[in-house]
PDB file of N, CA and C in Angstrom:
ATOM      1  N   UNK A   1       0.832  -1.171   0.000  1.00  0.00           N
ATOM      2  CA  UNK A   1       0.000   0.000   0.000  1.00  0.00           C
ATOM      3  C   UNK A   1       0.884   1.244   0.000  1.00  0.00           C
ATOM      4  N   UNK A   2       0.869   2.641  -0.857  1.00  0.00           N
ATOM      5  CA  UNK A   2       1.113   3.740  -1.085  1.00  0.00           C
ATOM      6  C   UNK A   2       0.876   4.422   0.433  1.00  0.00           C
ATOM      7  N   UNK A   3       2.032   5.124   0.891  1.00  0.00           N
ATOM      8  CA  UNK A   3       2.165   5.784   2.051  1.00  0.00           C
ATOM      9  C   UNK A   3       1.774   6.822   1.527  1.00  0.00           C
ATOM     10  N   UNK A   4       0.645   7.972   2.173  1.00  0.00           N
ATOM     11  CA  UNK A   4       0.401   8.947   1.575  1.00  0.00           C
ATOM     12  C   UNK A   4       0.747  10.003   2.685  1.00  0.00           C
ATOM     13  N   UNK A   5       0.987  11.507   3.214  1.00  0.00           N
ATOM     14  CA  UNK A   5       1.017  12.397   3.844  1.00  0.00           C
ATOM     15  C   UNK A   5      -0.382  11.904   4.688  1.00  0.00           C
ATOM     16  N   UNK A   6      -1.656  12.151   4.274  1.00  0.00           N
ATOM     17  CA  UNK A   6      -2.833  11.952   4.971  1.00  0.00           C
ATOM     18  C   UNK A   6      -2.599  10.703   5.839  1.00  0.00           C
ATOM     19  N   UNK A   7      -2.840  10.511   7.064  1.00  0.00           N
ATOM     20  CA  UNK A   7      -2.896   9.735   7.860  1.00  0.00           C
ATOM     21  C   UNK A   7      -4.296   9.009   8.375  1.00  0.00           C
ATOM     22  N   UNK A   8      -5.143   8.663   8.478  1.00  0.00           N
ATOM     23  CA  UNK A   8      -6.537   8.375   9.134  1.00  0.00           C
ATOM     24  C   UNK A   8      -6.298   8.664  11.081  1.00  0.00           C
ATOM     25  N   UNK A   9      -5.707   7.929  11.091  1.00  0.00           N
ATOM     26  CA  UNK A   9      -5.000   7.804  12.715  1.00  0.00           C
ATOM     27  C   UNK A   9      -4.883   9.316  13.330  1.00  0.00           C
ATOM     28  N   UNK A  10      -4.654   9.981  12.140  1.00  0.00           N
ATOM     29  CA  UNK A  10      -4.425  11.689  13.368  1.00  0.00           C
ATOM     30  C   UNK A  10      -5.857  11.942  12.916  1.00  0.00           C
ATOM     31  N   UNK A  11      -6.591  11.547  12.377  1.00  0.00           N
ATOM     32  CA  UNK A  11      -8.036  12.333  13.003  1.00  0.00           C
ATOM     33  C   UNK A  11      -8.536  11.956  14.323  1.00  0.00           C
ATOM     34  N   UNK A  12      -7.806  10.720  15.199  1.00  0.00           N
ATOM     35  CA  UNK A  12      -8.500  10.870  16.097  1.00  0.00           C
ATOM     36  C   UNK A  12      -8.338  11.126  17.030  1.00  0.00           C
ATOM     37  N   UNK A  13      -6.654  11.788  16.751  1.00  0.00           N
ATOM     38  CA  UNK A  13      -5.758  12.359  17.708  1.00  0.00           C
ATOM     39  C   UNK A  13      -5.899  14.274  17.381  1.00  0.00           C
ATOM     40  N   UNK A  14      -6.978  14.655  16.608  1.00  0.00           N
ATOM     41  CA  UNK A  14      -7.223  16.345  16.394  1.00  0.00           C
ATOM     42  C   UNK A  14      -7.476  16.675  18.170  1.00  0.00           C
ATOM     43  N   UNK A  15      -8.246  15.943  18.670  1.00  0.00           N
ATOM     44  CA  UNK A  15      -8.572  16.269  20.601  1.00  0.00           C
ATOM     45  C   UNK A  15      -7.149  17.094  20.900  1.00  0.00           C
ATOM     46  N   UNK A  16      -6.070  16.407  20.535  1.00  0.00           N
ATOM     47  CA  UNK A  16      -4.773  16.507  20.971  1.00  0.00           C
ATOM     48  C   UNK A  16      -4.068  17.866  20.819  1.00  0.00           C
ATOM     49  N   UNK A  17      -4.724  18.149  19.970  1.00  0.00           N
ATOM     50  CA  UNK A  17      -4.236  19.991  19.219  1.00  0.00           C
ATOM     51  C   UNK A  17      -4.302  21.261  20.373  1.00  0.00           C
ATOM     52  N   UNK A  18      -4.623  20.655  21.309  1.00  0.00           N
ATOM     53  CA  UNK A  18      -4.630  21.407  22.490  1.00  0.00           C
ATOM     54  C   UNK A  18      -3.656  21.620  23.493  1.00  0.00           C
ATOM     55  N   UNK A  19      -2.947  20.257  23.543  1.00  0.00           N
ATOM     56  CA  UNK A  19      -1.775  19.907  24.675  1.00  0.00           C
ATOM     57  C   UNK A  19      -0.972  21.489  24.408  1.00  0.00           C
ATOM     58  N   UNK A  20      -0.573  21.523  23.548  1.00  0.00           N
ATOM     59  CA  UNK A  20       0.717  22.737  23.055  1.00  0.00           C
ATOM     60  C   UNK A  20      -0.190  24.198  22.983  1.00  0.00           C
ATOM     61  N   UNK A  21      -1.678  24.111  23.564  1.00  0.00           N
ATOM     62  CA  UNK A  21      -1.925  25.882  23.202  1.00  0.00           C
ATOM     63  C   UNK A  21      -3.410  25.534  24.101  1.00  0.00           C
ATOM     64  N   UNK A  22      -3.133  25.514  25.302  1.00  0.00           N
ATOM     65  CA  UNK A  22      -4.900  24.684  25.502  1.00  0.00           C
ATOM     66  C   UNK A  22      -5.688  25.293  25.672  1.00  0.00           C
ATOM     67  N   UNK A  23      -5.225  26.979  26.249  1.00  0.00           N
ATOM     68  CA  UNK A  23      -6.523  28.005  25.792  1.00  0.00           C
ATOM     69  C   UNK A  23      -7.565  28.168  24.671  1.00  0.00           C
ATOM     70  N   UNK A  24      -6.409  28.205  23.826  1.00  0.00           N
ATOM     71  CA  UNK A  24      -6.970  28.773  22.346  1.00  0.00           C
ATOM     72  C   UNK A  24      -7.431  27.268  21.696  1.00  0.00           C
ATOM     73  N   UNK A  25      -6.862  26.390  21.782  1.00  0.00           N
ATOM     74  CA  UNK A  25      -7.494  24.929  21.499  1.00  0.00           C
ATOM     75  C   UNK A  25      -8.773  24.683  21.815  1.00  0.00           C
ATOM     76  N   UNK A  26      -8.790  24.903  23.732  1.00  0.00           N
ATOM     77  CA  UNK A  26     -10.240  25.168  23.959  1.00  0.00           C
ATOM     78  C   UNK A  26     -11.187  25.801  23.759  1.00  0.00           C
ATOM     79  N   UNK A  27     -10.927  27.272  23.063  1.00  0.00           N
ATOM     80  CA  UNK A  27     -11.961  28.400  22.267  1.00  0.00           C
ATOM     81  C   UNK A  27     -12.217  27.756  20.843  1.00  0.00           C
ATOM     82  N   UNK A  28     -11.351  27.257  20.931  1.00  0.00           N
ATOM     83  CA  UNK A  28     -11.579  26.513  19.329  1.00  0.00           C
ATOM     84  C   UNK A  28     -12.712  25.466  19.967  1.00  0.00           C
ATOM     85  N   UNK A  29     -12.563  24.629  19.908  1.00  0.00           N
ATOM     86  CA  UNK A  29     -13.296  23.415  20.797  1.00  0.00           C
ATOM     87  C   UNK A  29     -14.642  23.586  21.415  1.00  0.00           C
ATOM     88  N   UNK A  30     -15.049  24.862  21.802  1.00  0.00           N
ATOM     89  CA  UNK A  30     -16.126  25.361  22.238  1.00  0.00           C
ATOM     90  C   UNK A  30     -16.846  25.862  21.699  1.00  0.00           C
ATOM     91  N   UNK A  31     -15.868  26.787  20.067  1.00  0.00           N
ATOM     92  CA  UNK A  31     -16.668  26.895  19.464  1.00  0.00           C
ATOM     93  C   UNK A  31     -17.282  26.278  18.273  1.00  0.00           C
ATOM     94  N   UNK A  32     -16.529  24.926  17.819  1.00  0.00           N
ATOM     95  CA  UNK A  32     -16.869  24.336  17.061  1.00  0.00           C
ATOM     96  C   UNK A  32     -17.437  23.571  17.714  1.00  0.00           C
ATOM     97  N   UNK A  33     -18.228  22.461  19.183  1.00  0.00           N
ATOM     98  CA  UNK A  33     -18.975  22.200  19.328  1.00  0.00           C
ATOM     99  C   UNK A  33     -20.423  23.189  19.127  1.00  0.00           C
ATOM    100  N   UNK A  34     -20.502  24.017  19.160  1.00  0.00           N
ATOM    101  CA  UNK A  34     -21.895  25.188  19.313  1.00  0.00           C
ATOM    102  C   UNK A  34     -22.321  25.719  18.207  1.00  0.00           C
ATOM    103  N   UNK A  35     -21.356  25.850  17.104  1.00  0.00           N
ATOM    104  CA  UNK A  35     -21.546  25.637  15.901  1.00  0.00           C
ATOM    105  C   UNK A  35     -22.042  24.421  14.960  1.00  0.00           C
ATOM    106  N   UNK A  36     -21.907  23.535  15.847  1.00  0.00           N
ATOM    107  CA  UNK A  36     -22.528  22.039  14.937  1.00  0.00           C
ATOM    108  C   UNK A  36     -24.110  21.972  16.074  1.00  0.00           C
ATOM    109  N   UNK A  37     -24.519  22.922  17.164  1.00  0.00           N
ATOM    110  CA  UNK A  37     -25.580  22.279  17.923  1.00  0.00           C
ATOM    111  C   UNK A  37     -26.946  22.608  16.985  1.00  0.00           C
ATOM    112  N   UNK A  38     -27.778  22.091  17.673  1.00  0.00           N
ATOM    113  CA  UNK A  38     -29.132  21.802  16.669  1.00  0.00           C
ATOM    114  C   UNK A  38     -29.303  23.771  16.804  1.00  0.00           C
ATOM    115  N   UNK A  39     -29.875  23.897  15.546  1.00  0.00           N
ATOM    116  CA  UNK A  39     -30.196  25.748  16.027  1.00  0.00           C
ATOM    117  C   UNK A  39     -31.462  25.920  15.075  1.00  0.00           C
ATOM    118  N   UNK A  40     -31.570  26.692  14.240  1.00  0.00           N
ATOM    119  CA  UNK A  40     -32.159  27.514  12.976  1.00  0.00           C
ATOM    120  C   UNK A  40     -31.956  25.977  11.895  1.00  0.00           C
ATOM    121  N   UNK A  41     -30.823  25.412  11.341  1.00  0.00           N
ATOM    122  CA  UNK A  41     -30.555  24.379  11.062  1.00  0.00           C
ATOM    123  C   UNK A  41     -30.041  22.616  12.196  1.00  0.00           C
ATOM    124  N   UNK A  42     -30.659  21.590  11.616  1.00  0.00           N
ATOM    125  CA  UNK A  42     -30.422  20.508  12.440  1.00  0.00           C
ATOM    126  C   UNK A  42     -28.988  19.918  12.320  1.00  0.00           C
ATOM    127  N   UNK A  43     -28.469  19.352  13.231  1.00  0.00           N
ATOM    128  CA  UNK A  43     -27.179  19.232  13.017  1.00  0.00           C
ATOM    129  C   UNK A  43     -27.153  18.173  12.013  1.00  0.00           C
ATOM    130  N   UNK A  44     -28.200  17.325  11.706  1.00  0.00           N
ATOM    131  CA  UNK A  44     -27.958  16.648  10.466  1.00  0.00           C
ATOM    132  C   UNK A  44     -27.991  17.609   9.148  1.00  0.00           C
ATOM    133  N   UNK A  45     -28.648  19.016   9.047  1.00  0.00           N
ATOM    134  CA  UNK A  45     -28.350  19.730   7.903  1.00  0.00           C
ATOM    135  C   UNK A  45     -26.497  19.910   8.003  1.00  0.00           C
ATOM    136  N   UNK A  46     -26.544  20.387   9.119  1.00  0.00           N
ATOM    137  CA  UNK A  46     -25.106  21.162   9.419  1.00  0.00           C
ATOM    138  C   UNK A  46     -24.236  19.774   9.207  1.00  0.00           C
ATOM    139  N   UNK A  47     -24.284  18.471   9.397  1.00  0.00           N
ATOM    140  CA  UNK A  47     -23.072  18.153   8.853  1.00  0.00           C
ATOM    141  C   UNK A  47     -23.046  17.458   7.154  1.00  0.00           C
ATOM    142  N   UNK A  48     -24.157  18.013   6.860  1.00  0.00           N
ATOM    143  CA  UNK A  48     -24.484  17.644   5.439  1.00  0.00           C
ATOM    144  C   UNK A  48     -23.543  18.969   4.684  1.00  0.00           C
ATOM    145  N   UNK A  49     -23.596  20.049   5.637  1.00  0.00           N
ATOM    146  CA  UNK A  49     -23.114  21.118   4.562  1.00  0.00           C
ATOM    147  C   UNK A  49     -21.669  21.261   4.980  1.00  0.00           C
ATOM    148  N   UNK A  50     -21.110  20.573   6.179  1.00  0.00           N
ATOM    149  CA  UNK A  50     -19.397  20.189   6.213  1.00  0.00           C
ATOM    150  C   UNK A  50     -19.169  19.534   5.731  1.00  0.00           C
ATOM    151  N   UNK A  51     -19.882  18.300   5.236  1.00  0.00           N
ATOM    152  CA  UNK A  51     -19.125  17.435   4.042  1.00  0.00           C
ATOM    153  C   UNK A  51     -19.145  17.762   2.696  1.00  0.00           C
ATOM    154  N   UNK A  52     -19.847  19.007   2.709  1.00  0.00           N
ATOM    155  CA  UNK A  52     -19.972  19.840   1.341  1.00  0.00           C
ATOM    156  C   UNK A  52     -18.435  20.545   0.959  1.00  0.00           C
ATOM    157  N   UNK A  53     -18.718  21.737   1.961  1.00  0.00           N
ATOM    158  CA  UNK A  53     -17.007  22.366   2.648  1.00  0.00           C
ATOM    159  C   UNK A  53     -16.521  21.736   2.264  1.00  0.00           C
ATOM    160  N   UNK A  54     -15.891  20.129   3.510  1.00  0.00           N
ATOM    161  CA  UNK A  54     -14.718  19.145   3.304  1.00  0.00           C
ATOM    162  C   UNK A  54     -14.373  19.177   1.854  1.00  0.00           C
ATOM    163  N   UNK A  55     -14.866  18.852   0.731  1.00  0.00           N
ATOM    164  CA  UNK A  55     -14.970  18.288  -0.387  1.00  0.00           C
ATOM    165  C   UNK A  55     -14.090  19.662  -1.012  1.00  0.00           C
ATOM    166  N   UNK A  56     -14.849  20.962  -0.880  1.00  0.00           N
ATOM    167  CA  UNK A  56     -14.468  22.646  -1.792  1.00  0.00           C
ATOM    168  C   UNK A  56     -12.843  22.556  -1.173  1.00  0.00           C
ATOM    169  N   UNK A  57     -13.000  22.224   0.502  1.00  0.00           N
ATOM    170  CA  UNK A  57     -11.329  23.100   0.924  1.00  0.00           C
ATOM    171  C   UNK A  57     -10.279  21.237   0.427  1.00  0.00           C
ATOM    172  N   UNK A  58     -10.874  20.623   0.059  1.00  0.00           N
ATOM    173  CA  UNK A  58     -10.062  19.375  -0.195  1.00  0.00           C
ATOM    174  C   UNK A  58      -9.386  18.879   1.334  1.00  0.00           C
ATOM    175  N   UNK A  59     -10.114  18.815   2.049  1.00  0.00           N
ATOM    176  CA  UNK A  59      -9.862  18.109   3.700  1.00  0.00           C
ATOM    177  C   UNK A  59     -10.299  16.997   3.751  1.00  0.00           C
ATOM    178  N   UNK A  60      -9.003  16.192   3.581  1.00  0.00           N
ATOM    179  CA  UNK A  60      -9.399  14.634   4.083  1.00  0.00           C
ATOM    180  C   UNK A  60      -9.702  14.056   5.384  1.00  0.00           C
ATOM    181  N   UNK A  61      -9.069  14.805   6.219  1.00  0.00           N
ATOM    182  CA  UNK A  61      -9.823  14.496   7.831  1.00  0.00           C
ATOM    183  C   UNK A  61     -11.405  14.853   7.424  1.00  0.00           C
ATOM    184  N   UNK A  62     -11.791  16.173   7.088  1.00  0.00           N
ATOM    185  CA  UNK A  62     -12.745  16.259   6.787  1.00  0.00           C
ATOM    186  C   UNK A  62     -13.708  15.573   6.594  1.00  0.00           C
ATOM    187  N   UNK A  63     -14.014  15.353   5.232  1.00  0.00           N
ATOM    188  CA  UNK A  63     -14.730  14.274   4.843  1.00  0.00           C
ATOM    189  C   UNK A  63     -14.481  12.992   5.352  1.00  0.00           C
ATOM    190  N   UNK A  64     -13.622  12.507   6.028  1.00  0.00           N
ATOM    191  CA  UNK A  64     -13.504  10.936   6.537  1.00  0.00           C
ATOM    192  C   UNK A  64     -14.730  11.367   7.726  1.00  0.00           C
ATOM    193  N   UNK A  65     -14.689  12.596   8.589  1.00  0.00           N
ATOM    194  CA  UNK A  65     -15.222  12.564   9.744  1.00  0.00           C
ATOM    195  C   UNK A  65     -16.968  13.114   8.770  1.00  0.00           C
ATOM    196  N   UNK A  66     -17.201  13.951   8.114  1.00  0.00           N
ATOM    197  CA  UNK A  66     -18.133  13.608   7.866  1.00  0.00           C
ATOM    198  C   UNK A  66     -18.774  13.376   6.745  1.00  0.00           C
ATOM    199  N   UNK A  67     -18.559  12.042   6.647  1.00  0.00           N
ATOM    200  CA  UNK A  67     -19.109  11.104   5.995  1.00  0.00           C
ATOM    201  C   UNK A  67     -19.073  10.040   7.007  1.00  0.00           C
ATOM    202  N   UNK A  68     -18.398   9.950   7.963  1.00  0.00           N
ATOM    203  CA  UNK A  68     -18.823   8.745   9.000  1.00  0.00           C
ATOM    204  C   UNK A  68     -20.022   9.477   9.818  1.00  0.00           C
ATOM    205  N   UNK A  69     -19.773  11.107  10.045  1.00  0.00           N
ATOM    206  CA  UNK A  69     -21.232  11.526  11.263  1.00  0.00           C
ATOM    207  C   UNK A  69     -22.220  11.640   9.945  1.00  0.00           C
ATOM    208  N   UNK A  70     -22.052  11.737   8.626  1.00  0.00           N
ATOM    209  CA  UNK A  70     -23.712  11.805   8.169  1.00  0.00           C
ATOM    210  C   UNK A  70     -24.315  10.544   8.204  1.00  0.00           C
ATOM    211  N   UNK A  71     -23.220   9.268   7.692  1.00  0.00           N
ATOM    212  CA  UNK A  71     -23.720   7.814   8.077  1.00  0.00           C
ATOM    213  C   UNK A  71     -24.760   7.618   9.175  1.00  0.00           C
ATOM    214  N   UNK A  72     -23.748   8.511  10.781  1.00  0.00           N
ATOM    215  CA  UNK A  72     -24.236   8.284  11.873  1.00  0.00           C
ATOM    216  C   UNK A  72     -25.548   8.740  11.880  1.00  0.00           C
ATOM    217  N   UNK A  73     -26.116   9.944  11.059  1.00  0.00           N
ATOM    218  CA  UNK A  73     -26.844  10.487  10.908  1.00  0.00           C
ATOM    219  C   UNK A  73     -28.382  10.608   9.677  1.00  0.00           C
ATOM    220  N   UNK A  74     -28.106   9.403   9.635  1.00  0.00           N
ATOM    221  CA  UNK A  74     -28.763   8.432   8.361  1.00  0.00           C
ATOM    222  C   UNK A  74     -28.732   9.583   7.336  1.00  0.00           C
ATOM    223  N   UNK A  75     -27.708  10.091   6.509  1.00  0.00           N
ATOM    224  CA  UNK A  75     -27.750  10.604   5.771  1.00  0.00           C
ATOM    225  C   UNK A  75     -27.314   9.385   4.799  1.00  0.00           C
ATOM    226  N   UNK A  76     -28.221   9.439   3.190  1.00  0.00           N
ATOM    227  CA  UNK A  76     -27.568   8.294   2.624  1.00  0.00           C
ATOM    228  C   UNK A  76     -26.597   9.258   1.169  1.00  0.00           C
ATOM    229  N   UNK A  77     -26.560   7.720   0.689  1.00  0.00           N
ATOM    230  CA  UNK A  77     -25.047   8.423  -0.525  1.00  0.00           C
ATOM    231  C   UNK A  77     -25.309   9.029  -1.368  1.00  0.00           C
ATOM    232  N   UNK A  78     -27.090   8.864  -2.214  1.00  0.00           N
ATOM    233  CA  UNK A  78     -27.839   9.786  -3.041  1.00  0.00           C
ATOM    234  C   UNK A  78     -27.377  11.771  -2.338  1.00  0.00           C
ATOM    235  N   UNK A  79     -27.770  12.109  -0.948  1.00  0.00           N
ATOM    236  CA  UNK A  79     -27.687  13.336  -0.219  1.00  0.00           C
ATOM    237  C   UNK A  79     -26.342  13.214  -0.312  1.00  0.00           C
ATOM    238  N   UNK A  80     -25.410  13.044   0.010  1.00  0.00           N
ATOM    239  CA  UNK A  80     -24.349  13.441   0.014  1.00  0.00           C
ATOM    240  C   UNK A  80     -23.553  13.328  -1.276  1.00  0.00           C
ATOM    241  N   UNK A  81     -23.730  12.515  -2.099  1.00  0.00           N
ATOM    242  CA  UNK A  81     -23.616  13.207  -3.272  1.00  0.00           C
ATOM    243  C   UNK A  81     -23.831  14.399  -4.308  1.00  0.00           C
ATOM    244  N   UNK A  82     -25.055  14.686  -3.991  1.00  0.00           N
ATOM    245  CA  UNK A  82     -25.921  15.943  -4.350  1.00  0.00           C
ATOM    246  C   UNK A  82     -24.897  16.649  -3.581  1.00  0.00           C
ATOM    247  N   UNK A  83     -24.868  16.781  -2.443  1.00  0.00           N
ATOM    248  CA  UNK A  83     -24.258  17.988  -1.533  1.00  0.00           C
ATOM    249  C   UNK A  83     -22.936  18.211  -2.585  1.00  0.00           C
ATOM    250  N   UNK A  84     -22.107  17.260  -2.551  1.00  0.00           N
ATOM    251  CA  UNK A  84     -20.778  17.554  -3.574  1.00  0.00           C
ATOM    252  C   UNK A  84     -21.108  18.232  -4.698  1.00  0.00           C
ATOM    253  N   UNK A  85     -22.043  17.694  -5.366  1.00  0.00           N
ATOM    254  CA  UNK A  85     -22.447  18.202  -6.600  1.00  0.00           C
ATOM    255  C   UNK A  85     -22.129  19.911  -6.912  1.00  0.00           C
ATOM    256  N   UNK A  86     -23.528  20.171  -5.514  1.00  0.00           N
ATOM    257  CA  UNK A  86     -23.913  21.241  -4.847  1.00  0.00           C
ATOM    258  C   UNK A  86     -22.395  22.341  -4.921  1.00  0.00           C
ATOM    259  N   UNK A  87     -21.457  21.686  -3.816  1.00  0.00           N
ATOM    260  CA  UNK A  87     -20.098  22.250  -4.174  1.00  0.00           C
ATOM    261  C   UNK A  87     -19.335  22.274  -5.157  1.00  0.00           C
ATOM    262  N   UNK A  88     -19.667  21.114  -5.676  1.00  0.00           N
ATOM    263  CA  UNK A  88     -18.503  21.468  -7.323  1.00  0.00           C
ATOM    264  C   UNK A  88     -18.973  22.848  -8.062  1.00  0.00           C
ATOM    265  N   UNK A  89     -20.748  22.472  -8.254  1.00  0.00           N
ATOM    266  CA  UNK A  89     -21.009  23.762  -8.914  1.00  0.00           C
ATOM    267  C   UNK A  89     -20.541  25.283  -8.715  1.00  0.00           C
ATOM    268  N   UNK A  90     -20.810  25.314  -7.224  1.00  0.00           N
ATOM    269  CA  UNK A  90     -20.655  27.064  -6.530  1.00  0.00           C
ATOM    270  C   UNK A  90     -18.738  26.655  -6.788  1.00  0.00           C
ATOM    271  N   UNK A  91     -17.801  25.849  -6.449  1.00  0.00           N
ATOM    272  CA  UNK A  91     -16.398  26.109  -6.837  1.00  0.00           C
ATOM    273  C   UNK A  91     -16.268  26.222  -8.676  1.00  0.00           C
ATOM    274  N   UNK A  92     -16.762  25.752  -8.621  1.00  0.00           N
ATOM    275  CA  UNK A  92     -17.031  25.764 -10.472  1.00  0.00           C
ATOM    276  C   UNK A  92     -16.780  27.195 -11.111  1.00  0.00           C
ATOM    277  N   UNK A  93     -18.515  27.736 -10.602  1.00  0.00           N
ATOM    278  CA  UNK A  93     -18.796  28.859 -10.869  1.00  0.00           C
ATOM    279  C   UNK A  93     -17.789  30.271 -10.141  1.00  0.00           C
ATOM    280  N   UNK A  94     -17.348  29.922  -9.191  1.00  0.00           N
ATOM    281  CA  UNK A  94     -16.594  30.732  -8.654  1.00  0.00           C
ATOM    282  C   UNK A  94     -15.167  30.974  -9.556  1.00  0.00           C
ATOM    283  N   UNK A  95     -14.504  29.980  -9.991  1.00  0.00           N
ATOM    284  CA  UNK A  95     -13.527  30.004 -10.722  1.00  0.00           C
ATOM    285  C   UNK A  95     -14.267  30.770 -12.065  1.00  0.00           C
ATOM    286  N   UNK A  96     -15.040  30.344 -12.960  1.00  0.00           N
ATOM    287  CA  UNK A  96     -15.470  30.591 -14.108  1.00  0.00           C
ATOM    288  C   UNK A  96     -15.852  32.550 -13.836  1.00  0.00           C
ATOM    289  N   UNK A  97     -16.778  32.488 -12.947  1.00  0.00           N
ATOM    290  CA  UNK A  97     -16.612  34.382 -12.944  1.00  0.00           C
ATOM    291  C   UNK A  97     -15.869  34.980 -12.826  1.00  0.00           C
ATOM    292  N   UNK A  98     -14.480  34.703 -11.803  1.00  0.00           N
ATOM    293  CA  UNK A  98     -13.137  35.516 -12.065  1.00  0.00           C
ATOM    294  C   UNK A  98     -12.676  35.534 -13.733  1.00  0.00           C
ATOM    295  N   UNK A  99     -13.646  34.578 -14.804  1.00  0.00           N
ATOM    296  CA  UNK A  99     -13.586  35.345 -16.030  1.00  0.00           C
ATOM    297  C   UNK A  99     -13.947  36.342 -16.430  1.00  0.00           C
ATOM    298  N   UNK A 100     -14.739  36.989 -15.863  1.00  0.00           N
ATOM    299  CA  UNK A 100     -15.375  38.229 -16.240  1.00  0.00           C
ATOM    300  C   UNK A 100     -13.744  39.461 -15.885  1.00  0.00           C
ATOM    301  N   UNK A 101     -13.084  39.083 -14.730  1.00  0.00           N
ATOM    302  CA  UNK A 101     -12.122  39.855 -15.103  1.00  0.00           C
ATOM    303  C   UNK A 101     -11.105  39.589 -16.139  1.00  0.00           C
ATOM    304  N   UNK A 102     -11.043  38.482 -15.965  1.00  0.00           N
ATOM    305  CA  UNK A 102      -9.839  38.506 -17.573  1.00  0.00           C
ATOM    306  C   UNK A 102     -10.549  38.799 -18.778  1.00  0.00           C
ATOM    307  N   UNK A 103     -11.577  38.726 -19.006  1.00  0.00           N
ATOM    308  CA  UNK A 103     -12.196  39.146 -20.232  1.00  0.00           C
ATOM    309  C   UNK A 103     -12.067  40.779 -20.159  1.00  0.00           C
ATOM    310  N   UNK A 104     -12.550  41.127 -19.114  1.00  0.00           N
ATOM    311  CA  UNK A 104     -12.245  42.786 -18.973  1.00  0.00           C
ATOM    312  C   UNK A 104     -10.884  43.660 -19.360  1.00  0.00           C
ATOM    313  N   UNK A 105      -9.877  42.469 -18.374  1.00  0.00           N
ATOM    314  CA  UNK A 105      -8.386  43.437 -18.470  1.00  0.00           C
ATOM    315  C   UNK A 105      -8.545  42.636 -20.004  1.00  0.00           C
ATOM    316  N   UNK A 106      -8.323  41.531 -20.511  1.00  0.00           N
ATOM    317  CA  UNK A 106      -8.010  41.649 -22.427  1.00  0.00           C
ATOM    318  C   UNK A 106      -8.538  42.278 -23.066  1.00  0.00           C
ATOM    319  N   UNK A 107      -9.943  42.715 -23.038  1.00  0.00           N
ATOM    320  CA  UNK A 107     -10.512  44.109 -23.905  1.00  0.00           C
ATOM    321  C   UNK A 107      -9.501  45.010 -23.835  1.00  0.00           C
ATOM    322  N   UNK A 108      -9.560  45.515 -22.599  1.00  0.00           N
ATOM    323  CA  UNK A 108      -8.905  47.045 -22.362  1.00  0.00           C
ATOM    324  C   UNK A 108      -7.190  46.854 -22.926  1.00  0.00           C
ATOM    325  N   UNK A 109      -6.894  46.061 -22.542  1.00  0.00           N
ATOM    326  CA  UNK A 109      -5.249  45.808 -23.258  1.00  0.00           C
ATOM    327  C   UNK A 109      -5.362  45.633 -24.794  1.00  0.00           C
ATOM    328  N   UNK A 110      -6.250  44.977 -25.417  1.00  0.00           N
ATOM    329  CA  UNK A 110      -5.987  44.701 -26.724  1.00  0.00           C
ATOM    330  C   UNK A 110      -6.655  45.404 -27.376  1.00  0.00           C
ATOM    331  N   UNK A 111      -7.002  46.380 -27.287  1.00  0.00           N
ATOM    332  CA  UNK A 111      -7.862  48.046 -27.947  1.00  0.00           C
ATOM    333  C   UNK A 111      -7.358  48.527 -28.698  1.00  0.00           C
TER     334      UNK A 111
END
């Protein structure tokens, strides 16, 4: 098997990111529990739309963790596919409109 940088094993050592800074680990920690709690959206929306994220910022801890909590969360593979989808498009489109500036500066340069 191909040794890759990504590890599986340090996702379940992220708790650990604290030993070396445990204030700010713990503001972290406090606030990313309260951010995933049930609110306006259910935390099964909310981790439907981090495995969306995971996928745009290319985070493999990410998506390993949720895609195991949407599992946990009877989300099935039809929804979470869509969700990717969902993200490819908006990264898609995001790249494709920063054409509108290169189309702009090549007008104005090639006049």
């Amino acid at each position: 098997m191909k040794k890759t940088y990504y590890d599986p094993a340090d996702l379940k050592q992220f708790k650990n990111i604290t030993d070396w800074s445990p204030e700010l680990g713990e503001k972290f920690f406090d606030y990313y529990n309260t951010v995933f709690k049930e609110g306006a959206l259910s935390a099964r929306e909310k981790s439907l739309i981090a495995l969306a994220v995971a996928h745009t910022i290319q985070c493999p801890y990410c998506i390993d963790a949720y895609t195991q909590d949407g599992l946990k969360r009877g989300i099935d593979k039809s929804e979470m596919m869509e969700a990717l989808h969902v993200a490819g498009a908006i990264r898609g489109g995001a790249s494709l409109v920063h054409g509108v500036q290169m189309m702009d500066i090549y007008n104005k340069k090639s006049m």
